[in-house]
N, C-alpha and C. Protein backbone atom coordinates (compact mmCIF):
# COMPACT_ATOMS: atom_id res chain seq x y z
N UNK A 1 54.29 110.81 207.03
CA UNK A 1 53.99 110.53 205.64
C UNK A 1 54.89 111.36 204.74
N UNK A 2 55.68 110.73 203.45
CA UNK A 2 55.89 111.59 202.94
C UNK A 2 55.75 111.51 201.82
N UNK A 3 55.48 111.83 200.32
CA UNK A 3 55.35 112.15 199.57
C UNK A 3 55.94 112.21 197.52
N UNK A 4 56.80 111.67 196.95
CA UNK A 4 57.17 111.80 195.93
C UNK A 4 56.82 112.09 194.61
N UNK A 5 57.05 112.70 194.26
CA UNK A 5 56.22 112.91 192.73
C UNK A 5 57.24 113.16 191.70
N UNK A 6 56.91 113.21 190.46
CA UNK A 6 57.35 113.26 189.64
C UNK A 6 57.61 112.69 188.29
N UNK A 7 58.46 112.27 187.31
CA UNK A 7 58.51 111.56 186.10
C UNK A 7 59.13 109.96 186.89
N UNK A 8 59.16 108.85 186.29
CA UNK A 8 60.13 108.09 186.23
C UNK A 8 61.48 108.36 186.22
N UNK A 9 61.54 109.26 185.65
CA UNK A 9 63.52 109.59 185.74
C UNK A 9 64.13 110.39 186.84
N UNK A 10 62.92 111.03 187.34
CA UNK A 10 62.94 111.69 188.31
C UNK A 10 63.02 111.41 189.95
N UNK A 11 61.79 109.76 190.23
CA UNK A 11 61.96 109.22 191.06
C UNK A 11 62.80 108.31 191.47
N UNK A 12 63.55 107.89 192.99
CA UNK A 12 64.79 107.19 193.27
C UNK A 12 65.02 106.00 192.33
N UNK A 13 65.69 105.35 192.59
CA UNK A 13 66.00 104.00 191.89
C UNK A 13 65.51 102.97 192.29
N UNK A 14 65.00 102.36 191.37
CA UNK A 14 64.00 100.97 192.03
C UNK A 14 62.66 101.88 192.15
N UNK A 15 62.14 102.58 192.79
CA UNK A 15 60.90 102.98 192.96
C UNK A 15 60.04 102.74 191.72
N UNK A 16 60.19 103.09 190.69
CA UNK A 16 58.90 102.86 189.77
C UNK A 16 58.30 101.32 189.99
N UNK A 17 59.69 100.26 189.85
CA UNK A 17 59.59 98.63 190.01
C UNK A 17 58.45 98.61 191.01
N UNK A 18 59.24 99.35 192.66
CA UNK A 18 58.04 98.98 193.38
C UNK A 18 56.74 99.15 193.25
N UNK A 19 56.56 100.89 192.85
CA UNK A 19 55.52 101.28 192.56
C UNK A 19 54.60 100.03 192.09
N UNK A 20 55.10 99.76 190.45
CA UNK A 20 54.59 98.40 189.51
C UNK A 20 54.04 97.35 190.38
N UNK A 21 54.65 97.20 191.58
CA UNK A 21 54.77 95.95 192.39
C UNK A 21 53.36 95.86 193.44
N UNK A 22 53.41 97.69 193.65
CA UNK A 22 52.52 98.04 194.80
C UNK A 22 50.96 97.81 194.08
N UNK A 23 50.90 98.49 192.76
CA UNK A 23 49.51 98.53 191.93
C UNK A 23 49.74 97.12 191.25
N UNK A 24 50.36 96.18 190.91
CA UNK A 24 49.79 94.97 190.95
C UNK A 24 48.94 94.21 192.07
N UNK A 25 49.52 93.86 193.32
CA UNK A 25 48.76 93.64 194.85
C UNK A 25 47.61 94.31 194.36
N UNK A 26 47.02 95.57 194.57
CA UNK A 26 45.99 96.22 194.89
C UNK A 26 44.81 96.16 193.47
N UNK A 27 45.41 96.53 192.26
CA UNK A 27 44.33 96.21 191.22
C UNK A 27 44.10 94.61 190.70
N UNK A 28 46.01 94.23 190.39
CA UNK A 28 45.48 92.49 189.80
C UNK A 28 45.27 91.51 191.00
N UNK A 29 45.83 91.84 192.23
CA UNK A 29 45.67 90.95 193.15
C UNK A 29 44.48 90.70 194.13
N UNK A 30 44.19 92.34 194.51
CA UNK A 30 43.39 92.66 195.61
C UNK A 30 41.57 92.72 194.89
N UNK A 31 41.96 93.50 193.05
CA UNK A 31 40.42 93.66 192.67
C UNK A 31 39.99 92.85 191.60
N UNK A 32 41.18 92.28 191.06
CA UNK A 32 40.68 91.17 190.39
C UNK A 32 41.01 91.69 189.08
N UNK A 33 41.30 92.87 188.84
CA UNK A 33 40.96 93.38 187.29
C UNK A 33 41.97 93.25 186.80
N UNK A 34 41.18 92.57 185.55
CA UNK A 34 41.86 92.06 183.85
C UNK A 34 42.90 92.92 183.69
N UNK A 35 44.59 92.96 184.20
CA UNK A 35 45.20 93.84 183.31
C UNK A 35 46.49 93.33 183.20
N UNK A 36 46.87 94.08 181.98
CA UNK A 36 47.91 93.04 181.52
C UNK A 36 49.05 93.09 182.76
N UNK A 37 49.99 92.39 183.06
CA UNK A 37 50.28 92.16 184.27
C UNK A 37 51.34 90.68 184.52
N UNK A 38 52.79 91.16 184.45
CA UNK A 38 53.52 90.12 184.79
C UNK A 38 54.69 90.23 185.58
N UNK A 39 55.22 88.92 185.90
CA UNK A 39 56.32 89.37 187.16
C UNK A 39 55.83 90.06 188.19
N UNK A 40 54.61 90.09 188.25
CA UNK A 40 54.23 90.52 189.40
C UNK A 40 54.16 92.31 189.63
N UNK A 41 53.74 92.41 188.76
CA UNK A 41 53.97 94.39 188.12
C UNK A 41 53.24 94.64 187.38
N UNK A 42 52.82 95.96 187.39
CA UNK A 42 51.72 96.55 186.56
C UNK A 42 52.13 97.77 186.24
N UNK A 43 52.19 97.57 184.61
CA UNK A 43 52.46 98.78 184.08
C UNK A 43 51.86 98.27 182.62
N UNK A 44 51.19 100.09 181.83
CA UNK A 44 50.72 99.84 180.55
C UNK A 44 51.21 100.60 179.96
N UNK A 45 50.33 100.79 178.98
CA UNK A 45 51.05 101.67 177.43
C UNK A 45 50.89 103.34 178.38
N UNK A 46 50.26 103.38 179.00
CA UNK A 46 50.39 105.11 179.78
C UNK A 46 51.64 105.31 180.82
N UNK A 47 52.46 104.42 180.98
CA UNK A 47 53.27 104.79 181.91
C UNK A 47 54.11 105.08 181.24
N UNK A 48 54.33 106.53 180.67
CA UNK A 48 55.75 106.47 179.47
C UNK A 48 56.50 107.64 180.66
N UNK A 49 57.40 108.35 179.47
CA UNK A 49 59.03 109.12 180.21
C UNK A 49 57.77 110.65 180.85
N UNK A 50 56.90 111.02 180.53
CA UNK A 50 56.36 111.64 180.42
C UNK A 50 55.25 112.52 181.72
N UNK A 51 54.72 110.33 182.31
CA UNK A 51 53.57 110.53 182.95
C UNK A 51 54.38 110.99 184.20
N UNK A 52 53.41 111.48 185.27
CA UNK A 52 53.79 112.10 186.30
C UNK A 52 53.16 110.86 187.21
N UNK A 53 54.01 111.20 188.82
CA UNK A 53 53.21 110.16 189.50
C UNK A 53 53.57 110.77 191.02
N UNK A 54 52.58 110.23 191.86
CA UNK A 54 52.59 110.63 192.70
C UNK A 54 52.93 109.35 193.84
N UNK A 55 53.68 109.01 194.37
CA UNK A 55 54.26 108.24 195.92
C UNK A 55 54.04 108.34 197.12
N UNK A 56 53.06 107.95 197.78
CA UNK A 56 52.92 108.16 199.19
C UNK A 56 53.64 107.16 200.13
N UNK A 57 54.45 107.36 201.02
CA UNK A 57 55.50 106.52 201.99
C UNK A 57 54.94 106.42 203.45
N UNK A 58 55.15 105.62 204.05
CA UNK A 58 54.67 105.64 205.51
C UNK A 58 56.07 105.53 206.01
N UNK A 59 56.27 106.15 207.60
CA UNK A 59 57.36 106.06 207.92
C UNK A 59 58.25 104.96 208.17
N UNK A 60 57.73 103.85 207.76
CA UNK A 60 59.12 102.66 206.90
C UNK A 60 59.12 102.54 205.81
N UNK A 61 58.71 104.03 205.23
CA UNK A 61 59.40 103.76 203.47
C UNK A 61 58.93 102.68 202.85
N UNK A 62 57.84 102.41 203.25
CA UNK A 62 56.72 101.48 202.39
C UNK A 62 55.65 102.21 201.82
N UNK A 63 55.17 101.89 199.94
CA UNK A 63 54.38 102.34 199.39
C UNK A 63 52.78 102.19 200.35
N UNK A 64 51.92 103.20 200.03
CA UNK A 64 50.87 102.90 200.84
C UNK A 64 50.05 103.89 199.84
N UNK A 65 50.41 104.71 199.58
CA UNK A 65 49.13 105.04 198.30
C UNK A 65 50.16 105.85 196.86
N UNK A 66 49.16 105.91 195.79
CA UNK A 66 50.01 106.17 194.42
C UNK A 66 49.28 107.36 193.58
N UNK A 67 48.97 107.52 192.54
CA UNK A 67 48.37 108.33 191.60
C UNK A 67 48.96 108.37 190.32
N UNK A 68 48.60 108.73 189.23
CA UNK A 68 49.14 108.82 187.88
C UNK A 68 48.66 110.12 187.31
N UNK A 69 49.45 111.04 186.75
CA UNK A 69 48.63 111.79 186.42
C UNK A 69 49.56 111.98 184.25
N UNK A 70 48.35 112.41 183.78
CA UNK A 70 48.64 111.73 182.21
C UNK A 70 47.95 113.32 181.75
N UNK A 71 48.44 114.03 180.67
CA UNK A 71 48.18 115.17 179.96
C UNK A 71 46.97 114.28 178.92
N UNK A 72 46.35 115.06 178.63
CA UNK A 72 45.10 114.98 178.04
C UNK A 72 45.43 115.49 176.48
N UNK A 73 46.61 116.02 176.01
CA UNK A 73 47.19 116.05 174.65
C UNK A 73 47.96 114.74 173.74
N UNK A 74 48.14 113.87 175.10
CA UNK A 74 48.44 112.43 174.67
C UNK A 74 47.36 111.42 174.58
N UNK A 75 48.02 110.02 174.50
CA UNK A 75 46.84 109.34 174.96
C UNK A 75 47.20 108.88 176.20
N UNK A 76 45.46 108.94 176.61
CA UNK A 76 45.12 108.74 177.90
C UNK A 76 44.04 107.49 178.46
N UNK A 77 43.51 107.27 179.52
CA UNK A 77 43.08 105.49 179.88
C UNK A 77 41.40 106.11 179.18
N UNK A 78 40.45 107.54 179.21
CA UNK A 78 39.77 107.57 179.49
C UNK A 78 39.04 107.38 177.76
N UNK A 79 40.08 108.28 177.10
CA UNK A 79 39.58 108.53 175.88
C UNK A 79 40.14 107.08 174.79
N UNK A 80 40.84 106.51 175.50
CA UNK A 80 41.70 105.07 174.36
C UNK A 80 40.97 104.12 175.31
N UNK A 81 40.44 103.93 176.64
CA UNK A 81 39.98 102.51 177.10
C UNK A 81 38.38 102.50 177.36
N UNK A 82 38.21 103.81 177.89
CA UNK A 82 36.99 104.19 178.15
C UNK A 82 36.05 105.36 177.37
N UNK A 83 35.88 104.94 176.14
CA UNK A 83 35.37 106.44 175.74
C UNK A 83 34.15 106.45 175.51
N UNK A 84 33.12 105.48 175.80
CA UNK A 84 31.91 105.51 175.55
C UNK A 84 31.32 106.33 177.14
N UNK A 85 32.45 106.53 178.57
CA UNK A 85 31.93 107.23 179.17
C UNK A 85 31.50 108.63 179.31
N UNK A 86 32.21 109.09 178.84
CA UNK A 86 31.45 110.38 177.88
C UNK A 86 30.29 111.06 177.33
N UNK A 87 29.76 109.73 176.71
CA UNK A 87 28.36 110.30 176.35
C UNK A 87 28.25 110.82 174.66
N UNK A 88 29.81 110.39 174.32
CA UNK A 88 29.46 111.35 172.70
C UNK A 88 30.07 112.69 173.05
N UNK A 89 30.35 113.15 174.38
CA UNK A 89 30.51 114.72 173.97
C UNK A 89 32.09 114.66 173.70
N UNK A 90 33.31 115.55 173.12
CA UNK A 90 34.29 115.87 173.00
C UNK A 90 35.23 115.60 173.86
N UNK A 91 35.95 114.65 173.28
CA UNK A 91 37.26 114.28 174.28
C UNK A 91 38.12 115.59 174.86
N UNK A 92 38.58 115.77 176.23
CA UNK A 92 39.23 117.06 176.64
C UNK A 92 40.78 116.25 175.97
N UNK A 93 41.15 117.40 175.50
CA UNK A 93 42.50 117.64 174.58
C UNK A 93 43.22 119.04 174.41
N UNK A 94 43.77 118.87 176.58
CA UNK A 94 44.35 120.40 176.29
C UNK A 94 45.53 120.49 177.25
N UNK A 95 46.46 121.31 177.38
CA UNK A 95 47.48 121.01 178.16
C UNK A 95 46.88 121.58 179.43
N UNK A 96 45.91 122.20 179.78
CA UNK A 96 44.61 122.51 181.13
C UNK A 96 44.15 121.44 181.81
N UNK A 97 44.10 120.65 181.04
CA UNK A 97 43.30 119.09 181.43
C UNK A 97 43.97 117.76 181.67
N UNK A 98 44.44 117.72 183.10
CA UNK A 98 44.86 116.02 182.88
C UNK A 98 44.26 115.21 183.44
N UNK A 99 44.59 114.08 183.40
CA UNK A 99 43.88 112.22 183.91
C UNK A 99 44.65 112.17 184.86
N UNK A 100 43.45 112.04 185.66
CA UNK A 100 44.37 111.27 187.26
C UNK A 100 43.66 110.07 186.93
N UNK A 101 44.71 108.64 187.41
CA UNK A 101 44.40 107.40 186.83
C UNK A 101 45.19 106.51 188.10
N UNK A 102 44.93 105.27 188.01
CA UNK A 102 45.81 104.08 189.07
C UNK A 102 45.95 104.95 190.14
N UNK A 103 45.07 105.49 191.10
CA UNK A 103 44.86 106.06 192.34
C UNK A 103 44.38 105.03 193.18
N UNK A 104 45.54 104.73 194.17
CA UNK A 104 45.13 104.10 195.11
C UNK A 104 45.58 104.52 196.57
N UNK A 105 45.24 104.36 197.43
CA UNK A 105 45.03 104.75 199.07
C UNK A 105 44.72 103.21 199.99
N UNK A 106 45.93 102.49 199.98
CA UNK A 106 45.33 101.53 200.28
C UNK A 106 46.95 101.02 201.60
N UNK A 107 47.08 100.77 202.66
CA UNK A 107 48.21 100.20 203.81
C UNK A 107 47.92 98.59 203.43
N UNK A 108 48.68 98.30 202.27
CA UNK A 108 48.48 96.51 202.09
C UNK A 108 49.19 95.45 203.57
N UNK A 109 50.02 96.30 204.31
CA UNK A 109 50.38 95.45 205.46
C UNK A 109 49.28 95.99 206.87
N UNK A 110 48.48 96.76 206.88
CA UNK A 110 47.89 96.64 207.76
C UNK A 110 46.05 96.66 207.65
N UNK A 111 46.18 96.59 206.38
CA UNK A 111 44.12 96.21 206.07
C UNK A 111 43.82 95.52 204.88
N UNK A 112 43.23 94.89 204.67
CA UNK A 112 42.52 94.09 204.00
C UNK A 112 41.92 94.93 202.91
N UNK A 113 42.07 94.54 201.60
CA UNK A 113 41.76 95.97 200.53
C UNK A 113 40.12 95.13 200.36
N UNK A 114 39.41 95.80 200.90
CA UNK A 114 37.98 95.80 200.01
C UNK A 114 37.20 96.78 199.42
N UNK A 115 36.83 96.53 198.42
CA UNK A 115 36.22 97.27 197.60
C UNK A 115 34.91 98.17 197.98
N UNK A 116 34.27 97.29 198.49
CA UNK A 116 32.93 97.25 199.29
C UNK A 116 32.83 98.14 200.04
N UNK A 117 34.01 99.01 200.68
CA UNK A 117 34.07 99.68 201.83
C UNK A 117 34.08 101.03 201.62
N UNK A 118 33.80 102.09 202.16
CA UNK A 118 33.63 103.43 201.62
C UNK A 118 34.90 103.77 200.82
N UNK A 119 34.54 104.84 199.92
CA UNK A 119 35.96 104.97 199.30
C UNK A 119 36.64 106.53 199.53
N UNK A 120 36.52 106.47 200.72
CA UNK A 120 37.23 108.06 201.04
C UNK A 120 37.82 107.49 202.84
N UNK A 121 39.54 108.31 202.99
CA UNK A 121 39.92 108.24 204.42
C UNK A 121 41.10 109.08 204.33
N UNK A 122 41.29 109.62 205.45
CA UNK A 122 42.63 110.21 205.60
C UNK A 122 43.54 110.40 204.49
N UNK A 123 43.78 108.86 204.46
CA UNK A 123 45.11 108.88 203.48
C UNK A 123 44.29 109.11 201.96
N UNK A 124 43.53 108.57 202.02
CA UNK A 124 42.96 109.15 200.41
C UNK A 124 42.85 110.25 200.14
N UNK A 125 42.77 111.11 200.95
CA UNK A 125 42.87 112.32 200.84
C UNK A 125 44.14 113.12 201.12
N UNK A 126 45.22 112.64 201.53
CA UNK A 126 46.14 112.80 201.00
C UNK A 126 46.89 112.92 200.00
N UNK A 127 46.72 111.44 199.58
CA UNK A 127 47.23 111.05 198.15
C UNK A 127 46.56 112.34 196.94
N UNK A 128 45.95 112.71 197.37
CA UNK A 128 44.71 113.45 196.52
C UNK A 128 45.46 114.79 196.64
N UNK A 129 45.71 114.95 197.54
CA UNK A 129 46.18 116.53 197.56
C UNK A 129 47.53 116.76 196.93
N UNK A 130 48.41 115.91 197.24
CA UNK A 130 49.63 115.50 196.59
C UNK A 130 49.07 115.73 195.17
N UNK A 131 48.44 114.89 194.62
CA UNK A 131 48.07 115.03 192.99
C UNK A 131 47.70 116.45 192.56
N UNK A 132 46.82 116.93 193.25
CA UNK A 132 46.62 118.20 192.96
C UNK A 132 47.19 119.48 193.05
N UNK A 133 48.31 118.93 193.66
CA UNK A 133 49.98 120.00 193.45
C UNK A 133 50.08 119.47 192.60
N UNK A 134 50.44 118.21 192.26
CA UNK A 134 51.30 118.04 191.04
C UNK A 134 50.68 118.44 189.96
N UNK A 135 49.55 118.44 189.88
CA UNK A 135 48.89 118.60 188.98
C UNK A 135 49.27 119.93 188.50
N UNK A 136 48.97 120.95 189.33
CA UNK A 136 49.09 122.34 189.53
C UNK A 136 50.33 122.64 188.68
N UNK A 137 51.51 122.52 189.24
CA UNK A 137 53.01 122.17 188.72
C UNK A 137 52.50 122.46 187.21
N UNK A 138 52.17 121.13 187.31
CA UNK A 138 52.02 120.77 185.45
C UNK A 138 51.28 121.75 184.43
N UNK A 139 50.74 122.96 185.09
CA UNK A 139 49.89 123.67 184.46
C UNK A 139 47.79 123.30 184.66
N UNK A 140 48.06 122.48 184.89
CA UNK A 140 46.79 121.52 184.84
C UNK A 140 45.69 122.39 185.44
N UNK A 141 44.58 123.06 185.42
CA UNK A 141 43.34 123.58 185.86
C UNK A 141 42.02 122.70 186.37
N UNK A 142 42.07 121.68 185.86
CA UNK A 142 41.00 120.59 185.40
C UNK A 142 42.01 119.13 185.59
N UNK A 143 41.32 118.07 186.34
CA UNK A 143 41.33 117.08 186.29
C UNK A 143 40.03 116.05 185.57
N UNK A 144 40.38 115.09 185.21
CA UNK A 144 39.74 113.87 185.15
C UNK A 144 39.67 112.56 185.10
N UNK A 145 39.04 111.98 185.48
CA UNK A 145 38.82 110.41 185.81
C UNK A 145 38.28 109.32 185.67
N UNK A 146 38.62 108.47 185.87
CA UNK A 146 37.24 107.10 185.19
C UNK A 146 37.37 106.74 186.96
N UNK A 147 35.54 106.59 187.29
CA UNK A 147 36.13 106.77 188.75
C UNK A 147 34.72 106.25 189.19
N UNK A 148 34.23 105.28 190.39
CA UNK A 148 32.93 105.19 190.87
C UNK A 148 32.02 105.96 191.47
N UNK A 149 30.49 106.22 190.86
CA UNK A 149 29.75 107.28 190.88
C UNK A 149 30.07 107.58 192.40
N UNK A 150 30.48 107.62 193.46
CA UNK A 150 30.37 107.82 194.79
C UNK A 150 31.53 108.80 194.85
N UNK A 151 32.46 108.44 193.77
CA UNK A 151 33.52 109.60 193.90
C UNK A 151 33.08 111.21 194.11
N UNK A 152 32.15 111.24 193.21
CA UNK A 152 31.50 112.86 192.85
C UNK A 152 30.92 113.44 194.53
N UNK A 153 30.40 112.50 195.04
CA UNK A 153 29.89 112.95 196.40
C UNK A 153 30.92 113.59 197.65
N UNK A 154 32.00 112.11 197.21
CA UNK A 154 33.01 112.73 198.47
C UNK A 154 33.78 113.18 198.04
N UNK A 155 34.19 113.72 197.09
CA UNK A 155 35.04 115.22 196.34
C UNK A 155 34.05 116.65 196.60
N UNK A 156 33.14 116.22 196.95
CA UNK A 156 32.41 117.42 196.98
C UNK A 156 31.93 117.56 198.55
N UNK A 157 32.29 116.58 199.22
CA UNK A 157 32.03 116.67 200.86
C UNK A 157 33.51 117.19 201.32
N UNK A 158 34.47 116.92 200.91
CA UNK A 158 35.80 117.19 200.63
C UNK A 158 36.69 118.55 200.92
N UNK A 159 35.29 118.97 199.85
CA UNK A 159 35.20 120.53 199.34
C UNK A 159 35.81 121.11 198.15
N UNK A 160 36.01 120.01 197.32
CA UNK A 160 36.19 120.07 195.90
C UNK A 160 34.77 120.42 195.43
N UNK A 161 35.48 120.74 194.17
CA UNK A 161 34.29 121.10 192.79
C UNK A 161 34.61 120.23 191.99
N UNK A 162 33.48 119.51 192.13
CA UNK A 162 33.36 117.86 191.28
C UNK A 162 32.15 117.61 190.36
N UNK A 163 32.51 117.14 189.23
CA UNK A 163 31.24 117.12 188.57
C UNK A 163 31.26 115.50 186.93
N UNK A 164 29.62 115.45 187.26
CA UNK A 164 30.31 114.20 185.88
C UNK A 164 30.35 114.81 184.92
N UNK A 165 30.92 114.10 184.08
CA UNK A 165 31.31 114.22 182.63
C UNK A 165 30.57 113.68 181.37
N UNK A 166 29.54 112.76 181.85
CA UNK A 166 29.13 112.12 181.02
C UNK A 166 28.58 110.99 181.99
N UNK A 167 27.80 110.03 181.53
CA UNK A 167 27.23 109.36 181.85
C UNK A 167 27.11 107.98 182.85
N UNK A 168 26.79 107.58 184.09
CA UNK A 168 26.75 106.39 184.48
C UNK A 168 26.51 105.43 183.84
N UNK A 169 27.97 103.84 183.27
CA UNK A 169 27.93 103.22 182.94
C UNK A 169 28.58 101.66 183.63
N UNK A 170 27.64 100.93 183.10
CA UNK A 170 28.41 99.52 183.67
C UNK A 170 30.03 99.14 182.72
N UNK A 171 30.90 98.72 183.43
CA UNK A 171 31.67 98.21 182.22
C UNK A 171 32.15 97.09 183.20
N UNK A 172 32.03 96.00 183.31
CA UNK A 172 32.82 94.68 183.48
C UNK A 172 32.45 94.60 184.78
N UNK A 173 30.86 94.56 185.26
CA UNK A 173 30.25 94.53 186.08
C UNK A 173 30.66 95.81 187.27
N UNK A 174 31.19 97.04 187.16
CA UNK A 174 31.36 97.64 187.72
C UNK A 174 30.62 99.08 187.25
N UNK A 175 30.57 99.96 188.14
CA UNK A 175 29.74 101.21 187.97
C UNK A 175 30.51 102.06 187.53
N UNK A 176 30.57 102.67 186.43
CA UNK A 176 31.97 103.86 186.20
C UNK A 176 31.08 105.22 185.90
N UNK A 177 31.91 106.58 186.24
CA UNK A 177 31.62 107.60 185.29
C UNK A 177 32.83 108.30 184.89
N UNK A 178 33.09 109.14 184.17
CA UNK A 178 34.10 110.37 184.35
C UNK A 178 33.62 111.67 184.83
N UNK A 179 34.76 111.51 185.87
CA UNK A 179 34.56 112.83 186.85
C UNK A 179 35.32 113.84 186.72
N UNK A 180 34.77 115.44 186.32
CA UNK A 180 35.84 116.25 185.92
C UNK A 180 36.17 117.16 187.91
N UNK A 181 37.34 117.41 188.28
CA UNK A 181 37.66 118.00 188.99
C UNK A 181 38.51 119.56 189.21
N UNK A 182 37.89 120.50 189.60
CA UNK A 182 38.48 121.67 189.31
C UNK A 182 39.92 121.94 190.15
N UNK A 183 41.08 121.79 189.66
CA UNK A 183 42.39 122.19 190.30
C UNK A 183 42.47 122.96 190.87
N UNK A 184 42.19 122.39 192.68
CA UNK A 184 42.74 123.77 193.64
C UNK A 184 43.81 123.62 194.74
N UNK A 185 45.11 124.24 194.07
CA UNK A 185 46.73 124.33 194.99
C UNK A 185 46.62 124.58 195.91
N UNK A 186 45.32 125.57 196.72
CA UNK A 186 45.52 125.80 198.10
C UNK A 186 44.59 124.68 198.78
N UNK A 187 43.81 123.69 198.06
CA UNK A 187 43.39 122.63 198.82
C UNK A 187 44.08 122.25 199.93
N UNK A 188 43.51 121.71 200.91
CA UNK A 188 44.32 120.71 201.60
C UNK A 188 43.27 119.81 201.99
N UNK A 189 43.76 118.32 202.85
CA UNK A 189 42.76 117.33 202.75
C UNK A 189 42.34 117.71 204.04
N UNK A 190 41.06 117.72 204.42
CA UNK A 190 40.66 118.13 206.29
C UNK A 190 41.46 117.03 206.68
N UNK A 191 41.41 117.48 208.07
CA UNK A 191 42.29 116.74 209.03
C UNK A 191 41.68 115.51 209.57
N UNK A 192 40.39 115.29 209.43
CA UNK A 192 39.60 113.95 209.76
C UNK A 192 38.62 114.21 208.90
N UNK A 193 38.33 112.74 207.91
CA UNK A 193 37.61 112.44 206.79
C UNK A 193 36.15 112.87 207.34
N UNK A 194 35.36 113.98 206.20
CA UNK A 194 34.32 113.77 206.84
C UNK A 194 33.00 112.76 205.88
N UNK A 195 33.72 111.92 205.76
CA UNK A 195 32.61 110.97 204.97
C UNK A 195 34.10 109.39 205.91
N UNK A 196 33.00 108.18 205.75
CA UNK A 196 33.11 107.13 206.37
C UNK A 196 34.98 106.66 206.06
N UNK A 197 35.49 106.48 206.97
CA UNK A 197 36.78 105.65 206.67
C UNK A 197 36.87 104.62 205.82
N UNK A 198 37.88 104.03 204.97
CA UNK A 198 38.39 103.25 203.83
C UNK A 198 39.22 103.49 203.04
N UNK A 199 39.35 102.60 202.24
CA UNK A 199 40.45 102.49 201.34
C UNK A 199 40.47 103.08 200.10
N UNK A 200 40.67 103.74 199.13
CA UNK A 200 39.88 104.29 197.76
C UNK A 200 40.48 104.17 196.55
N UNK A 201 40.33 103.06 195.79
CA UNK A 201 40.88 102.69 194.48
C UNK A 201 40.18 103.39 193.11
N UNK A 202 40.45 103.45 192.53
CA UNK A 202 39.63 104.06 191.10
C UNK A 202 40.76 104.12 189.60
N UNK A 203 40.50 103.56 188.76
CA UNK A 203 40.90 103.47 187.53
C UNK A 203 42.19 104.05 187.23
């Protein structure tokens, strides 16, 4: 497995395209969700010169999981798309705090993306740890997320410090909360998941 991170200007050539290419399949193709979305690519108003991202490769240099990570001094998916998850309390607005967002953990040539299926495995926890260097990098102390209530459990089986943010809500027949996560560089992901194998998508 290996790993890329960084800005858009930063990663090889062509890669962002694929990237676009990889999170279309998996959110407009695989989950159905409404997003704007053409040529077969997915990208929004958050993917600027700015955002950070994270690349996971399998050894044929095929995408297999991603991450986004977005400063919380800009705008971000949670506080401009989602802000009634919150609860009313104070949008985080600090260069301490970023959005991990378009996280996916998903081998589109060798499994079937369902939703349905636990949302923690190996590679999700990979992808995860990757972010949380990068994160680190960035100054970042605090993460957060628009993410399904089940997230909070297996971040915390994990051995993260995970916690909500605000409130369990439906939005477009799905279960959301925001989950704040405490940034730790010496994390690493255990070596076998200890919560059920799957694939793990989240906002």
């Amino acid at each position: 497995m290996e790993f890329i991170t960084g800005t858009a200007d930063v990663l090889p050539p062509g890669m962002l395209f694929e990237l676009a290419h990889y999170r279309h399949r998996v959110f407009v193709q695989g989950l159905g969700w409404k997003l704007p979305a053409g040529q077969r690519i997915e990208l929004d108003e958050f993917d600027r010169r700015d955002t950070q991202y994270v690349v996971a490769l399998d050894n044929h240099v095929r995408i297999v999981g991603t991450a986004r990570l977005l400063s919380t001094e800009r705008p971000y998916l949670l506080k401009d798309v989602f802000p009634d998850l919150l609860g009313g309390a104070r949008f985080p607005h600090s260069p301490q705090i970023w959005e991990l967002s378009r996280f996916a953990a998903v081998d589109l040539e060798s499994t079937r993306l369902d939703p349905h299926r636990a949302l923690a495995s190996p590679l999700a926890l990979q992808v995860l740890e990757a972010a949380m260097r990068l994160a680190a990098r960035c100054g970042a102390t605090q993460l957060i997320s628009v993410s399904p209530p089940a997230i909070e459990r297996i971040l915390r089986a994990a051995g993260l410090r995970a916690q909500r943010a605000g409130p369990t809500m439906e939005v477009d027949g799905e279960m959301l909360i925001a989950c704040l996560v405490q940034v730790d560089p010496t994390w690493r992901a255990p070596t076998s998941a200890s919560v059920a194998p799957g694939e793990h998508v989240a906002a």
